[in-house]
Protein backbone atom coordinates (compact mmCIF):
# COMPACT_ATOMS: atom_id res chain seq x y z
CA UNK A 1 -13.62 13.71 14.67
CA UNK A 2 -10.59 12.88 17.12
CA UNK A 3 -10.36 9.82 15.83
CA UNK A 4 -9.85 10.95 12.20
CA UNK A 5 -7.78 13.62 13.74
CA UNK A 6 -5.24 11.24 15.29
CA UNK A 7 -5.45 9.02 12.20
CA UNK A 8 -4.42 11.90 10.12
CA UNK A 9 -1.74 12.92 12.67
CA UNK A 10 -0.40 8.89 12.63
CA UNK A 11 -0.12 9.53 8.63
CA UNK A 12 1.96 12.21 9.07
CA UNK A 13 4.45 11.03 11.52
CA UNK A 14 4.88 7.66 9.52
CA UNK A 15 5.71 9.48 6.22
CA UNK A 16 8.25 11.76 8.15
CA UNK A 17 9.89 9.92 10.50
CA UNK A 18 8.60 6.02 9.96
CA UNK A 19 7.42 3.95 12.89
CA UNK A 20 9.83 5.39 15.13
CA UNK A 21 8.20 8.55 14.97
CA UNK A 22 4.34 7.34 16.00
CA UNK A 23 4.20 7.57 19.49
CA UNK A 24 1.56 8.35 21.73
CA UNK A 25 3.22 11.18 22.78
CA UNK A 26 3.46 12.16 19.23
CA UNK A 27 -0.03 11.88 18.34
CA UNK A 28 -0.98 14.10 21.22
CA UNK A 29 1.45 16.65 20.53
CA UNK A 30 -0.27 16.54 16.86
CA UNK A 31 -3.45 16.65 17.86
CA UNK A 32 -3.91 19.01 21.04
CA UNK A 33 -4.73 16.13 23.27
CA UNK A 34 -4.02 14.48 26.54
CA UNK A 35 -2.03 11.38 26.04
CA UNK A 36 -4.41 9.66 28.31
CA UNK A 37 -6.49 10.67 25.73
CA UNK A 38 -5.04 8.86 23.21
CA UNK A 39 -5.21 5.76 24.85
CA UNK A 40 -8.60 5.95 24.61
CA UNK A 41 -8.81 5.62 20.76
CA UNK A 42 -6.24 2.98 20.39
CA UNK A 43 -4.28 0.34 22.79
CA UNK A 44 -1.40 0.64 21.35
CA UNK A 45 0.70 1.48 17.95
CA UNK A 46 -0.44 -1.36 15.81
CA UNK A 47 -3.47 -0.89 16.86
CA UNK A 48 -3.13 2.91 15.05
CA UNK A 49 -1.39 0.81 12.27
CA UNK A 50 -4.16 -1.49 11.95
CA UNK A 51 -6.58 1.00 11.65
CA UNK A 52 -4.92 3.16 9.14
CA UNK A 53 -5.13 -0.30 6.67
CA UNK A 54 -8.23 -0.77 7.42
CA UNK A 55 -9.30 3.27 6.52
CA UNK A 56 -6.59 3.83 3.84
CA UNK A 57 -6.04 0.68 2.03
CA UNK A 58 -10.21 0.81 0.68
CA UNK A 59 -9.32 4.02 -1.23
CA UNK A 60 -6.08 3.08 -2.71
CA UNK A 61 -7.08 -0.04 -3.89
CA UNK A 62 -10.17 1.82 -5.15
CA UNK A 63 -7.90 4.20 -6.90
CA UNK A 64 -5.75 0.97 -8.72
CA UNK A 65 -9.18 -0.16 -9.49
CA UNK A 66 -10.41 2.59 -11.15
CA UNK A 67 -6.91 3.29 -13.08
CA UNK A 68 -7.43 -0.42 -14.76
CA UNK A 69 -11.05 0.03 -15.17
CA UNK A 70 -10.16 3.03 -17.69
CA UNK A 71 -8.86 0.92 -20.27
CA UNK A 72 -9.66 -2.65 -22.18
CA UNK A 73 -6.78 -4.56 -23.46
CA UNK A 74 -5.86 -6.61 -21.18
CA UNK A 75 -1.91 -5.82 -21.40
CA UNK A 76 -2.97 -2.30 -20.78
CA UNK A 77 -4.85 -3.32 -17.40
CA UNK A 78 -1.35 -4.87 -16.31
CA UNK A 79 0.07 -1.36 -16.81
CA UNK A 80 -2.59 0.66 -15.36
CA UNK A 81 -2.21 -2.12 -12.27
CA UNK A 82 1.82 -1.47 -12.04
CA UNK A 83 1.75 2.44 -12.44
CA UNK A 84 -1.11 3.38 -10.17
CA UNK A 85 0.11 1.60 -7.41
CA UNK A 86 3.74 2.85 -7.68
CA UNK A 87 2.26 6.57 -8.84
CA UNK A 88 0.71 5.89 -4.85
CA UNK A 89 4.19 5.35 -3.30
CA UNK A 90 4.52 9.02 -2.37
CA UNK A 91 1.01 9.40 -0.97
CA UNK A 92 1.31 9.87 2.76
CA UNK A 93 -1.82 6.74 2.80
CA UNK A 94 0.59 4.48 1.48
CA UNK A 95 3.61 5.74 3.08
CA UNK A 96 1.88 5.05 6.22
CA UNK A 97 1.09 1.67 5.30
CA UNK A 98 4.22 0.47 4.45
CA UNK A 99 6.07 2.33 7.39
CA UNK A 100 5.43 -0.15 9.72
CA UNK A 101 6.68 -3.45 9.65
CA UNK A 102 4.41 -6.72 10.03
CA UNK A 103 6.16 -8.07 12.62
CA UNK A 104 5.15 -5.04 15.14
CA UNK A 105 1.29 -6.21 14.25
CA UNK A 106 -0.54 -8.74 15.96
CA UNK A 107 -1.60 -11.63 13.82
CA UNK A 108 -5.10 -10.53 13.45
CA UNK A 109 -3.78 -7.34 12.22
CA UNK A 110 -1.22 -8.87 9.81
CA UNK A 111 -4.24 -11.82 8.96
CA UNK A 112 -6.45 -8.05 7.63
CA UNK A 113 -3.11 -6.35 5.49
CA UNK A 114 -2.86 -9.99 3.92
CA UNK A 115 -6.47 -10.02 3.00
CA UNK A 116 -6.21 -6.45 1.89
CA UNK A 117 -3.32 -7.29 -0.37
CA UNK A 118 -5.09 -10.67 -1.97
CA UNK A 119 -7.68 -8.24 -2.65
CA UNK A 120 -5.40 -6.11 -4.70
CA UNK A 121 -3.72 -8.69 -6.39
CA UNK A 122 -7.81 -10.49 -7.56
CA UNK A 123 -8.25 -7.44 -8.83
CA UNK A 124 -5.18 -8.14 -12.05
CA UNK A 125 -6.38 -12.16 -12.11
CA UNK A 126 -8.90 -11.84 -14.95
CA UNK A 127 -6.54 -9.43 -17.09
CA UNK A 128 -3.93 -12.38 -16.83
CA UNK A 129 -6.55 -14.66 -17.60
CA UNK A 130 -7.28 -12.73 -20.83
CA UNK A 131 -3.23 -13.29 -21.61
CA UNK A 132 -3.39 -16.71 -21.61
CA UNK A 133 -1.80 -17.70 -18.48
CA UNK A 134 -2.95 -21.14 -17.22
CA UNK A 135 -2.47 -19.93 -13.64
CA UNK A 136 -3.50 -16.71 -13.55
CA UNK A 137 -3.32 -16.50 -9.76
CA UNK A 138 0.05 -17.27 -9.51
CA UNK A 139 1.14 -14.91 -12.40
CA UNK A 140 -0.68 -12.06 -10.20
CA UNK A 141 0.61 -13.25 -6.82
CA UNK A 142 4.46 -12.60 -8.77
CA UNK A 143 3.19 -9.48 -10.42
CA UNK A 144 2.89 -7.71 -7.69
CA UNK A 145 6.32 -9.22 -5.90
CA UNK A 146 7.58 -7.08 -8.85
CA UNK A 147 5.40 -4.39 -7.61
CA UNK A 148 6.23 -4.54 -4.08
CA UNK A 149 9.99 -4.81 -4.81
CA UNK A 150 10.09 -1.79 -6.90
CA UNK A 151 7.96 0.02 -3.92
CA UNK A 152 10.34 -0.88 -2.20
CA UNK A 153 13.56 0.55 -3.99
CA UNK A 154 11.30 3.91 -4.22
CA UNK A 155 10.54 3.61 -0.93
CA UNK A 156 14.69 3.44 -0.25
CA UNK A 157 15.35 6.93 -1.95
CA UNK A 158 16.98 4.45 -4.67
CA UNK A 159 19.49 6.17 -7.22
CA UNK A 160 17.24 5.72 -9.63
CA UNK A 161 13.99 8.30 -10.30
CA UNK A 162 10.83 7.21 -8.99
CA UNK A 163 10.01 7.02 -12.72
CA UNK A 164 12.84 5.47 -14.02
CA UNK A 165 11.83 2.31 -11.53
CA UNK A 166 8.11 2.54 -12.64
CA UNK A 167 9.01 2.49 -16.20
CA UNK A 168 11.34 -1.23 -15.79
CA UNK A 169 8.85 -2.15 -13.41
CA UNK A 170 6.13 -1.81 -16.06
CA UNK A 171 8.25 -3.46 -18.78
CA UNK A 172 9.35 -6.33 -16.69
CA UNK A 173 5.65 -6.65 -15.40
CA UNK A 174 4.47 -6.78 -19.38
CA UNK A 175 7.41 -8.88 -21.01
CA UNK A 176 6.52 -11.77 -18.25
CA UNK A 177 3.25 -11.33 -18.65
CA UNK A 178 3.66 -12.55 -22.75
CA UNK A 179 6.30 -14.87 -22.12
C-alpha cells in the first residue's frame, strides 16, 4: 500500500510541477512518511520514473487498444489509434510519463519505455497492413512521430485547443496513411 501510495503521490507532483517537483522530500511530504522511508521503495528518481512506466503504461496502452478494437475499417483503427492516445494527454498517468526526460533514466530504464512504446506502435501495424502499405512497420513507427509531436505541442499549452491539434493530427495521420 505505500508503495502505491508514493506512486500515486509521484503522479501528482509530475503533472503539477514536472520532474523538478519529484523529490524525495516531496513524496514524503505527500505521503506522511519518513524520507528514509522513501528510500526504501526506490533508489532514486528514475527509479520512481521507471516504475510508474512500468505500472501506468499497461493500462494506457490497454485503453488505445480497446479504443481501436471498437471499430473495423481499418482507416477507422488509425483514428481510434491517434485520438485515444492524445484524448490520454491530460491524464495525470501519462502526464507522468512524459514529465521526465529519457536522459535522467538509466539505460535499462529507457531500454523498458522503448519496448513499451514498440508495443504501442505493433498494436496500429496490421491496420496499416490492411491499407496497403508495403512497410507497414515503418508507416506505424512515423504514425506515431505524428502522435508524439502533437503530444507534444499539447503538452506545451500550445495556442491551439487540445482538440484543434487532435483533429490535424488525425487528418494528417489518415491522408498519409492513403497516400
Amino acid at each position: 500500500m505505500q508503495r502505491a501510495a508514493l506512486l500515486d503521490a509521484a503522479r501528482s507532483l509530475l503533472s503539477e510541477g514536472g520532474t523538478e517537483a519529484l523529490t524525495f522530500p516531496a513524496l514524503a511530504e505527500r505521503t506522511g512518511l519518513a524520507r528514509s522511508s522513501v528510500y526504501e521503495y526506490f533508489r532514486s528518481r528514475a527509479a520512481v520514473v521507471e516504475e510508474l512506466c512500468e505500472v501506468d503504461f499497461p493500462v494506457w496502452a490497454a485503453e488505445v487498444e480497446a479504443a481501436m478494437a471498437a471499430v473495423d475499417r481499418p482507416e477507422d483503427k488509425v483514428e481510434a489509434y491517434v485520438r485515444q492516445q492524445l484524448e490520454l494527454v491530460g491524464d495525470r498517468r501519462h502526464r507522468a510519463v512524459v514529465a521526465i526526460s529519457a536522459s535522467e533514466l538509466d539505460a535499462g530504464a529507457r531500454e523498458k519505455i522503448r519496448a513499451a512504446h514498440g508495443g504501442l506502435v505493433a498494436m496500429i501495424v496490421e491496420a496499416l497492413a490492411g491499407l496497403g502499405h508495403t512497410e507497414p512497420r515503418l508507416a506505424a513507427m512515423l504514425l506515431q512521430g505524428v502522435v508524439d509531436a502533437a503530444v507534444r505541442r499539447i503538452e506545451l499549452g500550445a495556442a491551439e485547443e487540445p482538440t484543434s491539434i487532435t483533429d490535424a493530427a488525425v487528418a494528417m495521420a489518415l491522408r498519409g496513411v492513403r497516400g
